[in-house]
N, C-alpha and C. Protein backbone atom coordinates (compact mmCIF):
# COMPACT_ATOMS: atom_id res chain seq x y z
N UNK A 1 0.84 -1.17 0.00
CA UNK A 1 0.00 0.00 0.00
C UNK A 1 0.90 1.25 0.00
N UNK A 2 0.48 2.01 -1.04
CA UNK A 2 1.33 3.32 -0.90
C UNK A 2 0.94 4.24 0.37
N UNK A 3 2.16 4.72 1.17
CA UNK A 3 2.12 5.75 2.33
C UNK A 3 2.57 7.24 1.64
N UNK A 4 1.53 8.10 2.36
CA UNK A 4 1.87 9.33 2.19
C UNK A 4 1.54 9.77 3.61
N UNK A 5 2.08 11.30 3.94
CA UNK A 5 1.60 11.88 5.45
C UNK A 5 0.04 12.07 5.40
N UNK A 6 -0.85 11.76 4.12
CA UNK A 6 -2.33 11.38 4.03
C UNK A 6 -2.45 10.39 4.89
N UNK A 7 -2.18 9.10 4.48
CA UNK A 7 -2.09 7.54 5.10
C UNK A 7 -1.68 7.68 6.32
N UNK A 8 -0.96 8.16 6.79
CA UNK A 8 -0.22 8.14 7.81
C UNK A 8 -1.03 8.92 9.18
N UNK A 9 -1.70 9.72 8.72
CA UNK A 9 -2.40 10.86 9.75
C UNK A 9 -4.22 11.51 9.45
N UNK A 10 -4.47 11.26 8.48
CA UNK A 10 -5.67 11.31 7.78
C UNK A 10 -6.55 10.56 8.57
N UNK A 11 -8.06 10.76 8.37
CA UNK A 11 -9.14 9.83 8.20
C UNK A 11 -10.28 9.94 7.34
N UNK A 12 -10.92 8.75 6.60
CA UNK A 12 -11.61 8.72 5.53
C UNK A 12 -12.98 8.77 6.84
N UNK A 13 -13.43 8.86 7.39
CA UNK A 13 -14.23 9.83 8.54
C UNK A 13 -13.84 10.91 9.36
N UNK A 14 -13.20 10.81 9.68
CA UNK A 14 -12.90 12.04 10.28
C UNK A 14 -12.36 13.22 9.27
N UNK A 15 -11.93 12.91 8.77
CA UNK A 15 -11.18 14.20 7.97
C UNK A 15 -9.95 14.28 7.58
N UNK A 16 -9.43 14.79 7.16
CA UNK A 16 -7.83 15.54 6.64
C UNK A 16 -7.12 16.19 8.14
N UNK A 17 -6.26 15.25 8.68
CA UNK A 17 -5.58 16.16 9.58
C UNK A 17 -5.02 17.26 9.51
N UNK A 18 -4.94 18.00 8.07
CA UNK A 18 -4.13 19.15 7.73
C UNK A 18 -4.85 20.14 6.88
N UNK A 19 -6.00 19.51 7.05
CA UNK A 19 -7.57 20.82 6.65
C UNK A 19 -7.76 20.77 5.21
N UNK A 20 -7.29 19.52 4.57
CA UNK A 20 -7.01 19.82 2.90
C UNK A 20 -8.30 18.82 2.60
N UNK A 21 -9.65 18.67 3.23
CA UNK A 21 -10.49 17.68 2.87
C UNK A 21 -10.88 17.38 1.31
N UNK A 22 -11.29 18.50 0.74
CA UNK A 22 -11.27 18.35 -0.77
C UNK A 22 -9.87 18.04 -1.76
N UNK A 23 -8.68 17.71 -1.24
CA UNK A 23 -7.67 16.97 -2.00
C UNK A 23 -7.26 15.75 -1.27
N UNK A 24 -7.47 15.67 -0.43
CA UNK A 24 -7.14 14.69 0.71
C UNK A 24 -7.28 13.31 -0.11
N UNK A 25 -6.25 12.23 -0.22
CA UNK A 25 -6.68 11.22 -0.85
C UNK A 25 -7.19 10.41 -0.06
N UNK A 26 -7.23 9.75 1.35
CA UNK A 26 -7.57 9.53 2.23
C UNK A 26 -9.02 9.87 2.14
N UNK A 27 -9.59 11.23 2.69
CA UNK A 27 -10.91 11.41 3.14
C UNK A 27 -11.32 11.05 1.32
N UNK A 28 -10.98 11.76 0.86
CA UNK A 28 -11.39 11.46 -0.63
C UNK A 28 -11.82 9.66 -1.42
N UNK A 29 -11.20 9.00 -0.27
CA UNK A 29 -11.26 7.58 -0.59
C UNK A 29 -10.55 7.01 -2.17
N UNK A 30 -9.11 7.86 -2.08
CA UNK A 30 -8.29 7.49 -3.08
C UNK A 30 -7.21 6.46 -2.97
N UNK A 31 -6.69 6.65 -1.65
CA UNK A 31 -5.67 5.74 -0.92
C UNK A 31 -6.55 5.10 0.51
N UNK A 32 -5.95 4.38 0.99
CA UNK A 32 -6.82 3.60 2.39
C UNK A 32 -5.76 4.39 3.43
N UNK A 33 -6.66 5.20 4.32
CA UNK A 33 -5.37 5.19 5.46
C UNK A 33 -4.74 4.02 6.68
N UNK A 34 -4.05 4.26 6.79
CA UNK A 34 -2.75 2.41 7.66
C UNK A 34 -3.64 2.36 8.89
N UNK A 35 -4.16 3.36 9.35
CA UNK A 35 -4.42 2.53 10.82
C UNK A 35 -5.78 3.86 10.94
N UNK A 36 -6.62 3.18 12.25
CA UNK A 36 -8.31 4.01 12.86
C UNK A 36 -7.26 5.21 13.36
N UNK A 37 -7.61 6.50 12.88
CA UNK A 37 -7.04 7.89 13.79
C UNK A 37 -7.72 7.63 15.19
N UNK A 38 -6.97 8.96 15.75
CA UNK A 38 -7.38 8.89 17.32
C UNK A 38 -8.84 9.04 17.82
N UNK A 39 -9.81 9.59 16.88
CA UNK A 39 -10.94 9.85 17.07
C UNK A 39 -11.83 8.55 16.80
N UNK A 40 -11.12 8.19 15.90
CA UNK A 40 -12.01 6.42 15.68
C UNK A 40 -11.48 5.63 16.82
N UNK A 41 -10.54 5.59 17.57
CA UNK A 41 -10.48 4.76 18.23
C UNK A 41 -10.85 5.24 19.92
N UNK A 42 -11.15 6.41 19.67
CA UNK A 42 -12.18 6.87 21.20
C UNK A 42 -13.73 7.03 20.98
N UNK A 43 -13.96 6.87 19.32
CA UNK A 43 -15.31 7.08 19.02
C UNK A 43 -16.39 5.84 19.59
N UNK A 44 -17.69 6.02 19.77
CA UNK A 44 -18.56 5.04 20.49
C UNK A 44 -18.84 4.09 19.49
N UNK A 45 -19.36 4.37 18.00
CA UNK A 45 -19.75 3.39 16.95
C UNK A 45 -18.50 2.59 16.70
N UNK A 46 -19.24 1.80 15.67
CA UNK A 46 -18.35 0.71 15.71
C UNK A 46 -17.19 0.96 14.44
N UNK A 47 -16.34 1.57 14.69
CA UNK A 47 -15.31 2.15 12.97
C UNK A 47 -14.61 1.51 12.56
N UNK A 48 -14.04 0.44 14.15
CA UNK A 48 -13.08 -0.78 14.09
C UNK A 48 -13.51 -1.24 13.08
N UNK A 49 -14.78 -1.78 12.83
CA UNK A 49 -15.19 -3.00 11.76
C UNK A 49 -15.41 -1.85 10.59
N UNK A 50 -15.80 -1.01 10.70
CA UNK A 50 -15.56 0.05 9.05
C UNK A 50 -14.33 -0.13 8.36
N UNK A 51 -13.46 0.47 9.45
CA UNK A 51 -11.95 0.05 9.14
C UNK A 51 -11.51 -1.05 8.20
N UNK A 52 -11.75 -2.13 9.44
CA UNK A 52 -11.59 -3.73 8.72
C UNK A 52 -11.97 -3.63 7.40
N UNK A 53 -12.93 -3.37 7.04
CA UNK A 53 -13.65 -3.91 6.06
C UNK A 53 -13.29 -2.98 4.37
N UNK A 54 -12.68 -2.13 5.05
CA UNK A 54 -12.32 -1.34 3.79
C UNK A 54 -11.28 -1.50 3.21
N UNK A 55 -10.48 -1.99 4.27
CA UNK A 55 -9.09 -2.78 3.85
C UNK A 55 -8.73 -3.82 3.08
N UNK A 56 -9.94 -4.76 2.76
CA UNK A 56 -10.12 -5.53 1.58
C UNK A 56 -10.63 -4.79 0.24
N UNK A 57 -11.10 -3.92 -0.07
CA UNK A 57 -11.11 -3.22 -1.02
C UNK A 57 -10.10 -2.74 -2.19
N UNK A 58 -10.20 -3.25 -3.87
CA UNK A 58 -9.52 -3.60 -4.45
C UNK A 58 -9.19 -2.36 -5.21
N UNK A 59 -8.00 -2.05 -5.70
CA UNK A 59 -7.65 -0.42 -6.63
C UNK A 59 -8.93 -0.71 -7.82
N UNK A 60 -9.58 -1.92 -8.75
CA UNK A 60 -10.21 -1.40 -9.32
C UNK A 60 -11.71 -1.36 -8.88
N UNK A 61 -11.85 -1.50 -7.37
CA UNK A 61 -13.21 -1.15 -7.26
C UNK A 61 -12.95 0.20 -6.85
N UNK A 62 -11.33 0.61 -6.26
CA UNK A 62 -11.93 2.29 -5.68
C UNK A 62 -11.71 3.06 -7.28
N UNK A 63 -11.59 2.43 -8.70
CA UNK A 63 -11.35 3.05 -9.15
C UNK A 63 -12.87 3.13 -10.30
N UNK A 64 -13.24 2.36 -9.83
CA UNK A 64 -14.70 1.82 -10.61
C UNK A 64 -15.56 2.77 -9.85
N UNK A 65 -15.13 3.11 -8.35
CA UNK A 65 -16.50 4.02 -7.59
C UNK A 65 -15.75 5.36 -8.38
N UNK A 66 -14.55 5.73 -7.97
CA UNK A 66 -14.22 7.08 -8.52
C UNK A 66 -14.73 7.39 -10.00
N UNK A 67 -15.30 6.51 -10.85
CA UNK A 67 -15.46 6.37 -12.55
C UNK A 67 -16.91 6.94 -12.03
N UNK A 68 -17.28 6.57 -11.31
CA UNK A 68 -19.00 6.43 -11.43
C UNK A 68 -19.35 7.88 -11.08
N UNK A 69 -18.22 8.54 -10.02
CA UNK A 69 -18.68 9.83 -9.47
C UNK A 69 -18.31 10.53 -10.48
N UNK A 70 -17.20 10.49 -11.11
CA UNK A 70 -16.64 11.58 -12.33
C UNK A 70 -17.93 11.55 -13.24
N UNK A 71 -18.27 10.44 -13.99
CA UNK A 71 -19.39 10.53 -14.46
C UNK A 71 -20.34 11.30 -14.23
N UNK A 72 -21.33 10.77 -13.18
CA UNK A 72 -22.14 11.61 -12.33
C UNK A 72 -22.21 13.71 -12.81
N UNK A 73 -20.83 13.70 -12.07
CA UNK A 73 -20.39 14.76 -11.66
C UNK A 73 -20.59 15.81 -13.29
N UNK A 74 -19.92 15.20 -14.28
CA UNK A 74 -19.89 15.20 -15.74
C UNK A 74 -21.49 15.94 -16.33
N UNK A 75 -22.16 14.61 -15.66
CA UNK A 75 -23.74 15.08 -16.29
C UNK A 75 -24.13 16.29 -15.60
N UNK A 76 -23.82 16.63 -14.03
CA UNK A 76 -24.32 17.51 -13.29
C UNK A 76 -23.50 18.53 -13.97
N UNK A 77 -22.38 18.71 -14.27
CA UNK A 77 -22.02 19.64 -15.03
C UNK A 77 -22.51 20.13 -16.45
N UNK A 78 -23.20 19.25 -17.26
CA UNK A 78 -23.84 19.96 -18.34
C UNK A 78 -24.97 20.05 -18.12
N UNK A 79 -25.64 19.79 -17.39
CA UNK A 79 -26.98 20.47 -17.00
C UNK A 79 -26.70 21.54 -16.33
N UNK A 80 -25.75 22.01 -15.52
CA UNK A 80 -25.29 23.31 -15.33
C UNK A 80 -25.18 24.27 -16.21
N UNK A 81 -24.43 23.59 -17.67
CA UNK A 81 -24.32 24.72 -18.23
C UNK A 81 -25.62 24.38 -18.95
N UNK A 82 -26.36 23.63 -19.16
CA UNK A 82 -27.58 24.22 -19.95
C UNK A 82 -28.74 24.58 -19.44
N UNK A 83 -28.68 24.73 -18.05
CA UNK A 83 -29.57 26.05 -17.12
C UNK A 83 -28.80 27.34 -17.04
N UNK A 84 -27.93 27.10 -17.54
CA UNK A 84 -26.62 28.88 -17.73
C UNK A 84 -27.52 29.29 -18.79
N UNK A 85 -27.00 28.52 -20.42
CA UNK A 85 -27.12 28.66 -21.86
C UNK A 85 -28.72 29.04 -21.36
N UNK A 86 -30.06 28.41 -20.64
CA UNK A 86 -31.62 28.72 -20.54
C UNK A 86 -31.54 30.07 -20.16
N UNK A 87 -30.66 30.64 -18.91
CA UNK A 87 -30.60 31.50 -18.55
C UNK A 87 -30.46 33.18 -19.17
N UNK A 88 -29.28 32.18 -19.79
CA UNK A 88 -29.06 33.70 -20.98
C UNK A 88 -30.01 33.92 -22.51
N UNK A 89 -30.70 32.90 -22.62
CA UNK A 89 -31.62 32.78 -23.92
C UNK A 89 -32.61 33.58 -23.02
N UNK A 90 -33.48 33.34 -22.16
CA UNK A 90 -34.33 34.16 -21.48
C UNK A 90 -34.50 35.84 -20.91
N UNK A 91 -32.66 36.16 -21.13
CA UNK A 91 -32.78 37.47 -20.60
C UNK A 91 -32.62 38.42 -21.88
């Protein structure tokens, strides 16, 4: 597994230890971080087994979920611009 100071200090719940949540590969669910941060492991739910379980997770399924959101994201973007393009035909 590749380590970065993401992996290393991050959480894909908790957050970006270094406030970078929107690049964060970690919270972003690009890389797996190595171990539960300190908040998962004082937290009441159960994260231990979140943890576990994400750790079997294969590069092409996180890369098959990341496909699906770009997608997504893609369409929400041209319907953006063609409530822009409605916008400006109307005024």
């Amino acid at each position: 597994m590749k380590k970065t100071p993401h992996t290393e200090h991050c959480c894909s719940i908790h957050g970006c230890k270094y406030g970078e949540d929107s690049v964060c590969e970690v919270k972003n669910e690009i890389l797996l971080q190595s171990f539960p941060c300190d908040l998962c492991i004082k937290d009441t739910r159960s994260t231990k087994k979140m943890f576990d379980d994400r750790q079997g997770v294969t590069p092409e399924e996180i890369e098959q979920k990341f496909s699906y959101r770009i997608r997504n994201m893609e369409k929400q973007i041209q319907e953006l611009y063609r409530l822009v393009n409605q916008l400006r035909c109307n005024k």
